[in-house]
N, C-alpha and C. Protein backbone atom coordinates (compact mmCIF):
# COMPACT_ATOMS: atom_id res chain seq x y z
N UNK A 1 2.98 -56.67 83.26
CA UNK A 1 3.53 -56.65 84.60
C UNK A 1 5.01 -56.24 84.54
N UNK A 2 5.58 -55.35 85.93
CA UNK A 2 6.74 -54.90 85.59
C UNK A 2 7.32 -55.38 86.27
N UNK A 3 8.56 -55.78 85.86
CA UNK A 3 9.53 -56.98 86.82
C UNK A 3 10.53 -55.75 87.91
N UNK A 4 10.62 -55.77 88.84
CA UNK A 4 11.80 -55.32 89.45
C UNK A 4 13.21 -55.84 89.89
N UNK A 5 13.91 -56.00 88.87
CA UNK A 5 15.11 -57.17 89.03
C UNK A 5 15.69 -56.60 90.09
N UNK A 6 16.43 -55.64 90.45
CA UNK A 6 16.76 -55.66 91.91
C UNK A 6 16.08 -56.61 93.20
N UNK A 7 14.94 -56.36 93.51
CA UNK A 7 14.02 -57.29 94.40
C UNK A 7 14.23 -58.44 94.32
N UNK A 8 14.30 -58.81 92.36
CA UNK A 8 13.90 -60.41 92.46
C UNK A 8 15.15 -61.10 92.67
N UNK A 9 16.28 -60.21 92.11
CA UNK A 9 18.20 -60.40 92.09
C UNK A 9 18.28 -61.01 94.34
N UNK A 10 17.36 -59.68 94.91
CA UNK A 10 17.49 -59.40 96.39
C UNK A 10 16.81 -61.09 96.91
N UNK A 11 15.72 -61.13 96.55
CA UNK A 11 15.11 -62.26 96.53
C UNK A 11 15.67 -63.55 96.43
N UNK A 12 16.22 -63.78 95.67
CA UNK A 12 17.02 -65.10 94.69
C UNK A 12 18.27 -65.35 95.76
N UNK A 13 18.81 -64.29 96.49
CA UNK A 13 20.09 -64.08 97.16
C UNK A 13 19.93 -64.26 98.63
N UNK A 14 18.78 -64.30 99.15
CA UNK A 14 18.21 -64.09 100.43
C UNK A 14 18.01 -65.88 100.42
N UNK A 15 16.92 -66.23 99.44
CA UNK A 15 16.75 -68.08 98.98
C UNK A 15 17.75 -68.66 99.29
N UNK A 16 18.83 -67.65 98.47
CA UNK A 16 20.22 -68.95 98.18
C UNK A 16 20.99 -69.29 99.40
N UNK A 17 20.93 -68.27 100.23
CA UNK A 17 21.49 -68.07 101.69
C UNK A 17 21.81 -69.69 102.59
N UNK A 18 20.32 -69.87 102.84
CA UNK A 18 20.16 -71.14 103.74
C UNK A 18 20.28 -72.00 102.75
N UNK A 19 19.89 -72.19 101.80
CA UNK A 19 20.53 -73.49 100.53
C UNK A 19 22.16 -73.37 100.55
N UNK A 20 22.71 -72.36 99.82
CA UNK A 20 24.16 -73.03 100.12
C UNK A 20 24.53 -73.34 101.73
N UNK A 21 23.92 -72.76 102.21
CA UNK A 21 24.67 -72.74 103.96
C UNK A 21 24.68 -74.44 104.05
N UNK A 22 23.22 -75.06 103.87
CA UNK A 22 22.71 -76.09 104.04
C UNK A 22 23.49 -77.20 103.42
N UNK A 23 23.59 -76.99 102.21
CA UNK A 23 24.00 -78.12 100.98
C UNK A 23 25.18 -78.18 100.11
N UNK A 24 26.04 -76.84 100.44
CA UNK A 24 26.83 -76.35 99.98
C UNK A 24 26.62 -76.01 98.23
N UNK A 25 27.21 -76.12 97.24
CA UNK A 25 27.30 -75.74 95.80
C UNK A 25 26.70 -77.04 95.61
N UNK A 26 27.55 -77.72 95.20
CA UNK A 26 26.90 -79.19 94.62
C UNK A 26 25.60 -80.04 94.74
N UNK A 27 25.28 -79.56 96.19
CA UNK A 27 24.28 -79.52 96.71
C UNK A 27 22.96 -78.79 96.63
N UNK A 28 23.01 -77.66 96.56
CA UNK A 28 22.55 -76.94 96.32
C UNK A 28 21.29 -77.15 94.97
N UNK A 29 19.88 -76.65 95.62
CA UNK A 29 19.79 -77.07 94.13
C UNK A 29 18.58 -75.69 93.47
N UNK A 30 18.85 -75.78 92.34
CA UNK A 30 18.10 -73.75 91.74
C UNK A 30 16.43 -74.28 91.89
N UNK A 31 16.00 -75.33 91.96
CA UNK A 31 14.62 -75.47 92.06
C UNK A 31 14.01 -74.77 93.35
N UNK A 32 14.95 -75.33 94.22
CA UNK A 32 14.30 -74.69 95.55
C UNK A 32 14.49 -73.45 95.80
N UNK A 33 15.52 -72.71 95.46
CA UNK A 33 15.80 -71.24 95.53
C UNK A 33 14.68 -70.71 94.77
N UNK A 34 14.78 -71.18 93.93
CA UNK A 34 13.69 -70.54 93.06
C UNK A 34 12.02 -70.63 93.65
N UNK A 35 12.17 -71.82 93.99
CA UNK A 35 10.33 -71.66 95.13
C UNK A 35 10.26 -71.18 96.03
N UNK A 36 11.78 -71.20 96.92
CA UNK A 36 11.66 -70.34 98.25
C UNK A 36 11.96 -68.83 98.34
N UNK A 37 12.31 -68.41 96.73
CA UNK A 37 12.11 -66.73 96.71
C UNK A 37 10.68 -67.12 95.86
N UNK A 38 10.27 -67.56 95.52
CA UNK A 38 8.65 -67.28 95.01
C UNK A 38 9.27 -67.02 93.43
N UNK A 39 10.28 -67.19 92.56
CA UNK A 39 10.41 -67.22 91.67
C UNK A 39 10.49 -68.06 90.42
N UNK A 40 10.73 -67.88 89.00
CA UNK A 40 10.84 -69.07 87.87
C UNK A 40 12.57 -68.87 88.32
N UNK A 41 12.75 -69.87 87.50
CA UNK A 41 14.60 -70.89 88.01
C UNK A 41 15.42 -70.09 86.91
N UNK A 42 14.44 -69.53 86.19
CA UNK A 42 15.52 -69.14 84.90
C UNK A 42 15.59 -67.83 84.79
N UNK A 43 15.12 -67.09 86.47
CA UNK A 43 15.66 -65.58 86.80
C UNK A 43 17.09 -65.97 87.13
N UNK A 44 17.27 -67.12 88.24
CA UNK A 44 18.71 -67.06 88.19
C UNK A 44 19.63 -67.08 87.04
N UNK A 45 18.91 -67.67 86.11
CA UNK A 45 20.49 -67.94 85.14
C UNK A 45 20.84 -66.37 84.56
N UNK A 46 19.21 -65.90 84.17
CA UNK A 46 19.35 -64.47 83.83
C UNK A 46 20.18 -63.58 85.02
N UNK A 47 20.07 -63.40 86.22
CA UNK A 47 20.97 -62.31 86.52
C UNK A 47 22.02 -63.12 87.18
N UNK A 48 22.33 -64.37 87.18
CA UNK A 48 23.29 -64.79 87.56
C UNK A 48 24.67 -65.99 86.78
N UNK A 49 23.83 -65.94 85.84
CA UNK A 49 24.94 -66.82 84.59
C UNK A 49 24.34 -68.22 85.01
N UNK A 50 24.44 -68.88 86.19
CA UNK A 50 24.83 -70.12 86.80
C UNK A 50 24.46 -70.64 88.22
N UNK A 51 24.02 -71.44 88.63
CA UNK A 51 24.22 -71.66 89.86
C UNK A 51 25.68 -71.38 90.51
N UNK A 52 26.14 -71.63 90.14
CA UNK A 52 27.67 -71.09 90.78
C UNK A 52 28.09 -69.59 90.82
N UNK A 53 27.51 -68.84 90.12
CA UNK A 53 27.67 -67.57 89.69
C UNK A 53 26.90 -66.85 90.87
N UNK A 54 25.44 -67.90 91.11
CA UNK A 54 24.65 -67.02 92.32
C UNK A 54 25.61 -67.44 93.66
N UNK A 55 25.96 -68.34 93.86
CA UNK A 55 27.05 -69.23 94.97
C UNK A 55 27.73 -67.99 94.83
N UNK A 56 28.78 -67.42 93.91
CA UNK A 56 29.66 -66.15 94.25
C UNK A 56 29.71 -65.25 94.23
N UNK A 57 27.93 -64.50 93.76
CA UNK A 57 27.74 -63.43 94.24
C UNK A 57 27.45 -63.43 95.51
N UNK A 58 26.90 -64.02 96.16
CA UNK A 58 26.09 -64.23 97.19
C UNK A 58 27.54 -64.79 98.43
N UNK A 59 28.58 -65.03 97.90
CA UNK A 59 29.45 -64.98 99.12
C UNK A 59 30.25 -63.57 99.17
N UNK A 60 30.52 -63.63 97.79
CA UNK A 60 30.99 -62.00 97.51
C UNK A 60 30.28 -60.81 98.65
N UNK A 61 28.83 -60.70 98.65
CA UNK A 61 28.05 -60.06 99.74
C UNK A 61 28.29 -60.55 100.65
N UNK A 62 28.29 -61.60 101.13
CA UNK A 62 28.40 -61.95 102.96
C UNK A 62 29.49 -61.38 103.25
N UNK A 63 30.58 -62.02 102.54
CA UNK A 63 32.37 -61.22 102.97
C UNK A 63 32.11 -60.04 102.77
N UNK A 64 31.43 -59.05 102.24
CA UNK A 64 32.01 -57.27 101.92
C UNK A 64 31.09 -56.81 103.46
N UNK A 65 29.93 -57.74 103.71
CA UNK A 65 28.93 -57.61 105.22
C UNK A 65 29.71 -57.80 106.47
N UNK A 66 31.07 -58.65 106.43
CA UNK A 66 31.49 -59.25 107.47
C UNK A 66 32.80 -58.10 107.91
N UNK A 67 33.19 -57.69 106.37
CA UNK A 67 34.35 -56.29 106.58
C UNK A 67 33.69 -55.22 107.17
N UNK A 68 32.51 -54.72 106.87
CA UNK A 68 31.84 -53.88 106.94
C UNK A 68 31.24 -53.74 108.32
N UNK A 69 30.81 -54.70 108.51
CA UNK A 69 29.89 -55.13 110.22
C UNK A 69 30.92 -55.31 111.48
N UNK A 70 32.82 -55.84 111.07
CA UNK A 70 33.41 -56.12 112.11
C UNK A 70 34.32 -55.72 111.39
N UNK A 71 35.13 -54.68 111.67
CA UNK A 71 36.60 -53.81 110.99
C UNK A 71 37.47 -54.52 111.90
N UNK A 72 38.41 -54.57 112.03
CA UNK A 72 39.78 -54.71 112.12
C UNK A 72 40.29 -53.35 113.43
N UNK A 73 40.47 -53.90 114.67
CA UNK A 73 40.72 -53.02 115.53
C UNK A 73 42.06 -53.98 116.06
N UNK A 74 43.30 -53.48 115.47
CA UNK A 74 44.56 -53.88 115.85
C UNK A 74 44.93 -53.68 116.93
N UNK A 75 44.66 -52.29 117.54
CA UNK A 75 45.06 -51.99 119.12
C UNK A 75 44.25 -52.48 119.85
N UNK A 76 43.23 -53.42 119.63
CA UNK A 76 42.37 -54.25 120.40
C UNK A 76 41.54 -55.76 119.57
N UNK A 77 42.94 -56.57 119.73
CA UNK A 77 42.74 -57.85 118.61
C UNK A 77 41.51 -58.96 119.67
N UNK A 78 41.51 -58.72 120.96
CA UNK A 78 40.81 -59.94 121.84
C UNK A 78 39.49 -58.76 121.28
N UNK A 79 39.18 -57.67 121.06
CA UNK A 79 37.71 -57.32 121.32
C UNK A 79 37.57 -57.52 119.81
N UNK A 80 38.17 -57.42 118.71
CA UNK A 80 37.92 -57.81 117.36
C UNK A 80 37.78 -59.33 117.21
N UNK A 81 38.09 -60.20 118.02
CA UNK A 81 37.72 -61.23 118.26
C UNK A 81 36.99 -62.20 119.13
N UNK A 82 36.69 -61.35 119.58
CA UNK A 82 35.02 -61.35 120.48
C UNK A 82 34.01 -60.97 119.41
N UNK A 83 34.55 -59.98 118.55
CA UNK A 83 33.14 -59.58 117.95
C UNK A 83 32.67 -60.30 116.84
N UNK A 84 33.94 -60.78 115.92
CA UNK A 84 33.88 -61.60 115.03
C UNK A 84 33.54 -63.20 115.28
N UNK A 85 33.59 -63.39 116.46
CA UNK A 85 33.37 -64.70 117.53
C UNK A 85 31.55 -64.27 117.18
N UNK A 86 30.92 -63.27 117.96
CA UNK A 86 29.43 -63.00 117.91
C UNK A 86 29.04 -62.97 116.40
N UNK A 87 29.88 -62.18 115.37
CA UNK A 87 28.97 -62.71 114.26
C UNK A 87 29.07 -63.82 113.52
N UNK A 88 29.79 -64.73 114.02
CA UNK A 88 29.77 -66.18 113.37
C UNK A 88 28.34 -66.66 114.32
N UNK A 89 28.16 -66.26 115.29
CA UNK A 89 27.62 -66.56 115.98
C UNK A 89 25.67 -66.83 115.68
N UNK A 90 25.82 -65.09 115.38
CA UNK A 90 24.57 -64.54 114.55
C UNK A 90 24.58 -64.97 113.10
N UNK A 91 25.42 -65.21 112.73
CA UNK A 91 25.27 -65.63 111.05
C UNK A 91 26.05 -66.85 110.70
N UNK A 92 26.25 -67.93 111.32
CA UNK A 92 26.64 -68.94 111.18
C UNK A 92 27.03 -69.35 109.46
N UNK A 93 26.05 -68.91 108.68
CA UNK A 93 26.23 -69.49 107.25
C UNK A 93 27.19 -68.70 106.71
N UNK A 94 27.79 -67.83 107.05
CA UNK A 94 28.90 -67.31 106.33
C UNK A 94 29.85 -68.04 106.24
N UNK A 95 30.42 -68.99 107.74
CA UNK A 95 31.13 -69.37 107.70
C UNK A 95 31.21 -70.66 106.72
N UNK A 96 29.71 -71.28 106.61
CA UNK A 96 29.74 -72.66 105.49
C UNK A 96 30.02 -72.32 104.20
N UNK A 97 29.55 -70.79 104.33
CA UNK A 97 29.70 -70.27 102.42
C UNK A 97 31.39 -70.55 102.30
N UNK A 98 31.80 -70.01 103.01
CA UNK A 98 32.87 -69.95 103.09
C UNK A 98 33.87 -71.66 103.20
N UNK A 99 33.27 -72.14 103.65
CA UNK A 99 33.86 -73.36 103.81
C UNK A 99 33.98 -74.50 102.75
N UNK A 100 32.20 -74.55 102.35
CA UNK A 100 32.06 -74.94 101.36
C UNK A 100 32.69 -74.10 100.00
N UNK A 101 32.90 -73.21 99.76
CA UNK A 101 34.21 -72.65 98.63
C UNK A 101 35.37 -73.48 98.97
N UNK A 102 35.95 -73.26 99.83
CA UNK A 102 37.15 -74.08 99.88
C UNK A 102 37.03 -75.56 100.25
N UNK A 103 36.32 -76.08 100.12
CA UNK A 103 36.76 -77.52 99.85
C UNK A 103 35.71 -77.87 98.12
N UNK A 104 35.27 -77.02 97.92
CA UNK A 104 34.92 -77.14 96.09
C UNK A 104 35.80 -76.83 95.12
N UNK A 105 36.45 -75.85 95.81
CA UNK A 105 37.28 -74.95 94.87
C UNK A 105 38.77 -74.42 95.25
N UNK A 106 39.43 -75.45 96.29
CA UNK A 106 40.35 -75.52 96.67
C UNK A 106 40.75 -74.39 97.94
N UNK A 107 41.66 -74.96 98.82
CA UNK A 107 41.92 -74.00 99.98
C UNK A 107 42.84 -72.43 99.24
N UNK A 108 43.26 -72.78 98.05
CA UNK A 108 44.21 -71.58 97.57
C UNK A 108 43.38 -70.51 96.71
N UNK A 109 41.86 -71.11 96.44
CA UNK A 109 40.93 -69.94 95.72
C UNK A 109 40.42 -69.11 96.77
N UNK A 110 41.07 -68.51 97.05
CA UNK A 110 40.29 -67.56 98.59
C UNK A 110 39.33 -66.20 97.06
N UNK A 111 38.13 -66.24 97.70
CA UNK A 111 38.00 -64.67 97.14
C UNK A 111 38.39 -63.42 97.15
N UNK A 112 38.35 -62.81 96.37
CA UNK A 112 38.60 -61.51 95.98
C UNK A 112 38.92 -60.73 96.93
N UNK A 113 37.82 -60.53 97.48
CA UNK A 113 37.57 -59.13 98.68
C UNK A 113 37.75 -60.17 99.79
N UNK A 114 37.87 -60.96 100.10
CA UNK A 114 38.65 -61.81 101.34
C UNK A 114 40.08 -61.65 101.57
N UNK A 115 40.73 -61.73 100.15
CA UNK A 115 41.66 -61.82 99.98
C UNK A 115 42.44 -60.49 100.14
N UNK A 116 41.52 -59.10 99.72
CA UNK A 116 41.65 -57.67 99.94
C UNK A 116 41.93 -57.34 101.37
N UNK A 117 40.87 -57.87 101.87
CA UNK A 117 40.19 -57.18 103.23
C UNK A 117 41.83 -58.10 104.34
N UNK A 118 42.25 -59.39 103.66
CA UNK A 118 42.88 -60.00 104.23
C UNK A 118 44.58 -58.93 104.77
N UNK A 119 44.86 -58.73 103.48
CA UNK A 119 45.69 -57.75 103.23
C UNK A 119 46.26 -56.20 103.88
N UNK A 120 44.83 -55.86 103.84
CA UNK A 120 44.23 -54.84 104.71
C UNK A 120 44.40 -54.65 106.22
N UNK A 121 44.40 -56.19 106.80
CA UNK A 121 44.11 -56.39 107.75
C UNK A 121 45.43 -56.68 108.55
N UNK A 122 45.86 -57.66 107.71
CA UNK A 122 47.55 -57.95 108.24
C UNK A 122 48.70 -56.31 107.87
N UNK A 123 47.99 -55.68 106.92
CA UNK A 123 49.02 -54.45 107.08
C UNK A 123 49.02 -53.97 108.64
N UNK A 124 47.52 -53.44 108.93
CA UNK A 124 46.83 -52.79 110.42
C UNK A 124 47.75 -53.36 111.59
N UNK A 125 47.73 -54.89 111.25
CA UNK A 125 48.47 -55.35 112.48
C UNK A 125 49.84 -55.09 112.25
N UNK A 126 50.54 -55.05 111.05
CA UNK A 126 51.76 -54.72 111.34
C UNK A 126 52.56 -53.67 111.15
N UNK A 127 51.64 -52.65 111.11
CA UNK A 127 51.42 -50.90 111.89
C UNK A 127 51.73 -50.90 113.27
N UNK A 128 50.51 -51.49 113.90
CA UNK A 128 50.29 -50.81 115.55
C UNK A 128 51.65 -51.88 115.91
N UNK A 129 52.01 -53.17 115.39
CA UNK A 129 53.39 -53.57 116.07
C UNK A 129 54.36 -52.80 116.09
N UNK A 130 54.82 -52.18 114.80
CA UNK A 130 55.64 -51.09 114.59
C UNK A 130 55.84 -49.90 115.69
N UNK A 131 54.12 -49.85 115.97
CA UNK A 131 54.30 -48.95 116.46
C UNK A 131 54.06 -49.07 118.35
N UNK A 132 54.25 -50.30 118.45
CA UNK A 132 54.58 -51.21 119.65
C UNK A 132 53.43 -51.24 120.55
N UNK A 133 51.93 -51.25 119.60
CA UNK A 133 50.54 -51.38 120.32
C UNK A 133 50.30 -52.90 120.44
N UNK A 134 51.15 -53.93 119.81
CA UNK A 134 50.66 -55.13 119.64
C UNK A 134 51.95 -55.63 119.54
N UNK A 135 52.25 -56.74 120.73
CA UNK A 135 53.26 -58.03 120.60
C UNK A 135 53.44 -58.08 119.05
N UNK A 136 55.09 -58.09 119.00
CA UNK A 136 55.31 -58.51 118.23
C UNK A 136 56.42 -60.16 117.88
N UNK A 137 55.66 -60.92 118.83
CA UNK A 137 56.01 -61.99 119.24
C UNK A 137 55.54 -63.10 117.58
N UNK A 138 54.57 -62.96 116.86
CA UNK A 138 54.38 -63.73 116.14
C UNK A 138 54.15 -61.99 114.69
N UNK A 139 54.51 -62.49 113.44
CA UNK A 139 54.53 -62.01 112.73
C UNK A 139 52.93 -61.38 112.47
N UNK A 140 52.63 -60.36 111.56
CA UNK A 140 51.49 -59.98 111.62
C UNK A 140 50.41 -60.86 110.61
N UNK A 141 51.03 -61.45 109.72
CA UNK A 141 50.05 -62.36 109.32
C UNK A 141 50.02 -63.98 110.26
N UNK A 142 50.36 -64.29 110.40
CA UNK A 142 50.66 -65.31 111.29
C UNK A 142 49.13 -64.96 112.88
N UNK A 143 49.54 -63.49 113.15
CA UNK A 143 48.80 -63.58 114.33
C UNK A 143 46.95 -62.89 113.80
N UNK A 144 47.52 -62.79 112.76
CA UNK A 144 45.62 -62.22 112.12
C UNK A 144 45.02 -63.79 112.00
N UNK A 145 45.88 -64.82 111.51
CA UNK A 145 45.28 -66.04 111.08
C UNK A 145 44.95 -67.06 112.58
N UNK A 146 45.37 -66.67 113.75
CA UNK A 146 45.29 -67.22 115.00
C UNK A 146 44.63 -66.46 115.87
N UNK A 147 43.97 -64.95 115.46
CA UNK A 147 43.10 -64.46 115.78
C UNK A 147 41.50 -64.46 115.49
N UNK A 148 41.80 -64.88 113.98
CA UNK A 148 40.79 -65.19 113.26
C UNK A 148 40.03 -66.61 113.85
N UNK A 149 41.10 -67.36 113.57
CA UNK A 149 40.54 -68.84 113.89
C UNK A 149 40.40 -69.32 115.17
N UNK A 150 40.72 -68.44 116.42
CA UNK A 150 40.50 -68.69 117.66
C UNK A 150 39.12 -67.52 117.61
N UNK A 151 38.53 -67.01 116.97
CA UNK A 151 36.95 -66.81 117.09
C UNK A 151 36.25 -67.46 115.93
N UNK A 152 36.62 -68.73 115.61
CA UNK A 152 36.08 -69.69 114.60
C UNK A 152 35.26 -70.67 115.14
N UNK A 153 36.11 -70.38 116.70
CA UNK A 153 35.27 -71.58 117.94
C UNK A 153 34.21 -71.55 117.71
N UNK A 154 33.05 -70.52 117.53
CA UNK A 154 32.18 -70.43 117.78
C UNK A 154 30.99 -71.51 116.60
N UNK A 155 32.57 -71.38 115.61
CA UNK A 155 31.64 -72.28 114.66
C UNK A 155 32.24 -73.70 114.82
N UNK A 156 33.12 -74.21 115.28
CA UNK A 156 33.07 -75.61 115.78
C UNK A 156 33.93 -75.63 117.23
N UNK A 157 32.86 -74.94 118.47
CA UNK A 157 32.90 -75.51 119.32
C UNK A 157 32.29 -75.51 119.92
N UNK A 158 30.48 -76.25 120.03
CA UNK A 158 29.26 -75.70 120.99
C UNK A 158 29.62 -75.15 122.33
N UNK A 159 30.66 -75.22 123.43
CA UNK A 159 30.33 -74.75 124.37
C UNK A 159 31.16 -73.21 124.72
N UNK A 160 31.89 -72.97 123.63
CA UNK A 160 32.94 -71.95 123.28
C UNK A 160 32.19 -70.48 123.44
N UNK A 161 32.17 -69.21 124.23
CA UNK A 161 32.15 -68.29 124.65
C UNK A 161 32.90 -67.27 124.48
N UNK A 162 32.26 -65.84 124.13
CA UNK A 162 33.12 -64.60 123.56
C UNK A 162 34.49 -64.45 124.28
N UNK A 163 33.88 -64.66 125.86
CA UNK A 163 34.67 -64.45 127.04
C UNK A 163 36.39 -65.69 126.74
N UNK A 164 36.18 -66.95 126.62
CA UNK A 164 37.01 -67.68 126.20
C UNK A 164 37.65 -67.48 124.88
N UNK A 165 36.97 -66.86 124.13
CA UNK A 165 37.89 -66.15 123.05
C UNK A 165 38.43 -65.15 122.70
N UNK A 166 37.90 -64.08 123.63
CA UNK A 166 38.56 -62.77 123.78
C UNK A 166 40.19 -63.36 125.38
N UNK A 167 39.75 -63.93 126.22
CA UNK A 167 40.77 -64.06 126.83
C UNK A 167 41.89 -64.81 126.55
N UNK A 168 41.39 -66.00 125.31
CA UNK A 168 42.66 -66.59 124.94
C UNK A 168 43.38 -65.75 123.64
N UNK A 169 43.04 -65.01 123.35
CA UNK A 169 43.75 -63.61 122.51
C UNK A 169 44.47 -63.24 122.92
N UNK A 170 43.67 -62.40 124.69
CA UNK A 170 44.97 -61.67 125.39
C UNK A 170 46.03 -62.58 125.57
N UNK A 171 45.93 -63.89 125.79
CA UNK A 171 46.96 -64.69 126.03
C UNK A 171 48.12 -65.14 124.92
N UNK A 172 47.50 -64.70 123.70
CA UNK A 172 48.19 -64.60 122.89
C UNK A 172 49.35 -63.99 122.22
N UNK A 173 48.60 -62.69 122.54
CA UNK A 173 49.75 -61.21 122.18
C UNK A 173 50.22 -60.67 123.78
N UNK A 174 50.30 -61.48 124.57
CA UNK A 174 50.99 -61.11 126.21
C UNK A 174 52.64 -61.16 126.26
N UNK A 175 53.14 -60.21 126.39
CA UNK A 175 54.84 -60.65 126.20
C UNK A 175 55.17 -60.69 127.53
């Protein structure tokens, strides 16, 4: 029989999804990943070193999905935060992957390509300020991190709406 490790790698990563979302790392446990992709436990260690190793590939993908699915539109921070508001929305577990990293592994281990895309992102905004598309009332990292987290509502605030988070944006960058 011929194994297709891509599939079973695809497989193992799809499992791990709702387990870490659920239980975070510690929690987490390779038995069930392993029954709920239909696999043996010791594919993970093979393409993944570790339970923890699948934990950071597998956030590694959600974050490069979340750059990829919602870019960074500086000359329009309330509709980049409406949108990023909807995919917490639709994918809720990103945000636990994410959460659960930082309280395992401290608030100062941000990942890689979080940490990239972060960069990336606060330059954009402090472009279009420059170039006087965006208040420059709060610094540009300062207002990526209060843009960000005012479409976080969605992940702790049940009655919180795109509309309430795209308008308290505009209210944000209003001079």
């Amino acid at each position: 029989m011929v194994r297709d490790k891509e599939a079973t790698k695809a497989k193992l990563l799809e499992a791990a999804l709702d387990e870490f979302a659920e239980y975070g790392i510690a929690g987490a446990r390779v038995d069930r990943i392993a029954a709920k992709a239909g696999c043996n436990k010791a594919m993970i260690y093979a393409y993944f070193v570790s339970k923890e190793g699948l934990f950071e590939e597998l956030l590694r993908i959600q974050i490069d999905r979340m750059i990829k699915s919602v870019p960074i539109t500086p000359e329009d921070l309330p509709g980049y935060a409406g949108r990023l508001f909807d995919s917490y929305v639709d994918q809720p577990q990103v945000l636990r992957l994410a959460a659960y990293h930082r309280l395992e592994n401290g608030f100062d281990n941000v990942p890689a390509p979080e940490a990239e895309a972060y960069q990336h992102k606060v330059a954009a905004i402090a472009q279009a300020q420059m170039e006087g598309k965006v208040s420059a009332a709060f610094n540009a990292s300062d207002l990526l991190d209060l843009v960000v987290h005012t479409s976080i509502l969605a992940f702790s605030t049940p009655n919180a709406t795109r509309d309430l988070v795209e308008r308290s944006v505009r209210r944000l960058i209003a001079e």
